[in-house]
Structure formats: structure tokens, C-alpha cells
Protein backbone atom coordinates (compact mmCIF):
# COMPACT_ATOMS: atom_id res chain seq x y z
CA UNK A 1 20.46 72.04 -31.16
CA UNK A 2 23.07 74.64 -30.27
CA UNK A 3 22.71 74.29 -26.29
CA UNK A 4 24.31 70.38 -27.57
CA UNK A 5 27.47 72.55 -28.93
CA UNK A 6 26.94 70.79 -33.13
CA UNK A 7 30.38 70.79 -35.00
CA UNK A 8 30.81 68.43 -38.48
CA UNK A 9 31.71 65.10 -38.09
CA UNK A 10 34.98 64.78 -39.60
CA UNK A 11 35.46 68.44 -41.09
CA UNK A 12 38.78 70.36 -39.89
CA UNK A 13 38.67 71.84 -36.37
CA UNK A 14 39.61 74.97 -37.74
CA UNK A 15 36.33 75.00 -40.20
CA UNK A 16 33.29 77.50 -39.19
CA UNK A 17 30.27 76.31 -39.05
CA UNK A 18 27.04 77.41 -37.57
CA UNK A 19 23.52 75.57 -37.67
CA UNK A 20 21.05 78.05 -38.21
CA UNK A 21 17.69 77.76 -40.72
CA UNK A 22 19.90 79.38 -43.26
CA UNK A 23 22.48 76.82 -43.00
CA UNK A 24 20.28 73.84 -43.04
CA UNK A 25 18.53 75.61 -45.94
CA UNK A 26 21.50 75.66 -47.94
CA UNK A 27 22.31 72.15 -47.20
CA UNK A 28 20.93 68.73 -47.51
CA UNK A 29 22.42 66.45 -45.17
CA UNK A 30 24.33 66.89 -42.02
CA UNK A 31 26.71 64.39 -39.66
CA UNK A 32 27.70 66.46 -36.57
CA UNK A 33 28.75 65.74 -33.34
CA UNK A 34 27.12 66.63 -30.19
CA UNK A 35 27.39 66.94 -26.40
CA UNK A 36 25.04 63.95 -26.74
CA UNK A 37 26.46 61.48 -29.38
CA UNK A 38 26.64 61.47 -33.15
CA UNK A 39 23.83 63.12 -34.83
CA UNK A 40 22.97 62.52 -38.53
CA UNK A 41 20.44 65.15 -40.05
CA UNK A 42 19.43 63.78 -43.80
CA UNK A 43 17.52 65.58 -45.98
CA UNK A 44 17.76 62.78 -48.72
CA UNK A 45 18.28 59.14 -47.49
CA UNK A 46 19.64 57.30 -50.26
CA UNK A 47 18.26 54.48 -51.90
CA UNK A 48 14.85 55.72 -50.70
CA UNK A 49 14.57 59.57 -51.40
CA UNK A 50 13.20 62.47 -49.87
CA UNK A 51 11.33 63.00 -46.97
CA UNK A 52 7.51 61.93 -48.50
CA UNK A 53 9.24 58.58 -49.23
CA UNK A 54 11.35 58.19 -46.22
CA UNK A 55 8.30 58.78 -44.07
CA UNK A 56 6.60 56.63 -45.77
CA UNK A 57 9.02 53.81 -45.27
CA UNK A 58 8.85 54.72 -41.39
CA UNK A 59 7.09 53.69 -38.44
CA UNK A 60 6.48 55.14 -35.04
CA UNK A 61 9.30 53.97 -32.56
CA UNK A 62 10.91 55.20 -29.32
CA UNK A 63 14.75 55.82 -28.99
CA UNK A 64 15.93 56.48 -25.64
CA UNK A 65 12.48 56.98 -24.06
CA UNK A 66 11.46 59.68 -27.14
CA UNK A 67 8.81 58.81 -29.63
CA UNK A 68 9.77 59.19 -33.27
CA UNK A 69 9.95 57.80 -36.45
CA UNK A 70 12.11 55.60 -37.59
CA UNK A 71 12.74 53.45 -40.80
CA UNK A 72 11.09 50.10 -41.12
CA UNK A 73 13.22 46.91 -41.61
CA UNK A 74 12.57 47.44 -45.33
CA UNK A 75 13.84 50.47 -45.65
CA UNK A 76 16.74 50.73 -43.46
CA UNK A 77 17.89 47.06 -45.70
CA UNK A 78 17.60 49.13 -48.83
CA UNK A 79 19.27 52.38 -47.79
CA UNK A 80 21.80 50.53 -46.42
CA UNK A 81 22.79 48.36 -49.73
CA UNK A 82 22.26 52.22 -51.43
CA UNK A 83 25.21 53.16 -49.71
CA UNK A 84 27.16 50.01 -50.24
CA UNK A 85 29.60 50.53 -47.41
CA UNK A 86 31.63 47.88 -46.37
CA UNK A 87 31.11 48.10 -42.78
CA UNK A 88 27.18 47.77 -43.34
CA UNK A 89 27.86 44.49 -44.59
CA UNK A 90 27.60 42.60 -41.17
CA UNK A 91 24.94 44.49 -40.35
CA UNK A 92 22.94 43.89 -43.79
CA UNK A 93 23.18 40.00 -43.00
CA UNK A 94 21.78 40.54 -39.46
CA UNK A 95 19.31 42.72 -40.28
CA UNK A 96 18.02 40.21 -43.54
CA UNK A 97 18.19 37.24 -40.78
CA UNK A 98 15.84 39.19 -38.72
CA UNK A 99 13.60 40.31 -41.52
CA UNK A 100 13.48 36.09 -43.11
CA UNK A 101 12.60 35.33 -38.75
CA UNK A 102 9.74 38.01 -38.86
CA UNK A 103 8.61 36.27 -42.70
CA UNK A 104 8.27 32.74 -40.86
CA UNK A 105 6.31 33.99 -37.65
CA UNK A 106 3.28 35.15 -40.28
């Protein structure tokens, strides 16, 4: 990641900080900013856990023309209530309207 120049999402300017294994080994979760766009690294996701869990609340998906995982409508409803953020609301209503949609086409 460091060619993408990471820095902390909303830590002081002034703050040093450099990913590295040891780094990420002494953390758990990450929001940073890079060349490329906001980039969240979680080592927990709330509401569903740790990686075993999250992985197994994921399926295979492509973002921007690269395959990956990603969380399944599911999941991504119930880490998003987890975090119970106001501006999620919107999005939790949208995202249960698609979900009841996908219920009636089976």
C-alpha cells in the first residue's frame, strides 16, 4: 500500500504513522486515506466478528474490475445496525427494500 501514500483518516496531520506488518499487527482496524480513495482495513467488523465469520458472511464480487469478497446483503444489514450510525440509516432502509425485492423474486 505505501506506493498509494496511506495516512489515518481523520488523525492530526502532524501524527506519525507508518503501515508496516508490525503496525497492522499491533492494530485491529484501520481508516486511511489513499492516492486512490478512502480505504477501510477491519480486522473485526462489528456486529459480525472476526475474519472466519466475516468471510463467511461474504461472497465473491468485483469492485472496480477486481475480484474480491465482499459482504452479502445479510451481513452488510447487520453490521450496519451494529454500528448504529445515523447516517447508515438511509442506507439501512434501501438496502432492507432491496433485500424484501430479492425475498419476492424466489
Amino acid at each position: 500500500l505505501q506506493p498509494s501514500h496511506p495516512i489515518l483518516r481523520g488523525a492530526p496531520a502532524d501524527l506519525t504513522f507508518h503501515l508496516d506488518p508490525r503496525t497492522l499487527k499491533a492494530g485491529l482496524n484501520f481508516t486511511l486515506m489513499t492516492d486512490y480513495g478512502d480505504l477501510d482495513l477491519f480486522g473485526e467488523v462489528g456486529g459480525l466478528g472476526f475474519f472466519d465469520k466475516v468471510n463467511a458472511a461474504s461472497i465473491d464480487g468485483e469492485v472496480h474490475g477486481v475480484r474480491c469478497r465482499v459482504l452479502d446483503l445479510d451481513a452488510l444489514i447487520l453490521s450496519k445496525k451494529f454500528v448504529d450510525r445515523k447516517k447508515d440509516e438511509p442506507v439501512i432502509l434501501e438496502l432492507e427494500a432491496i433485500q424484501e425485492l430479492l425475498k419476492q423474486k424466489k
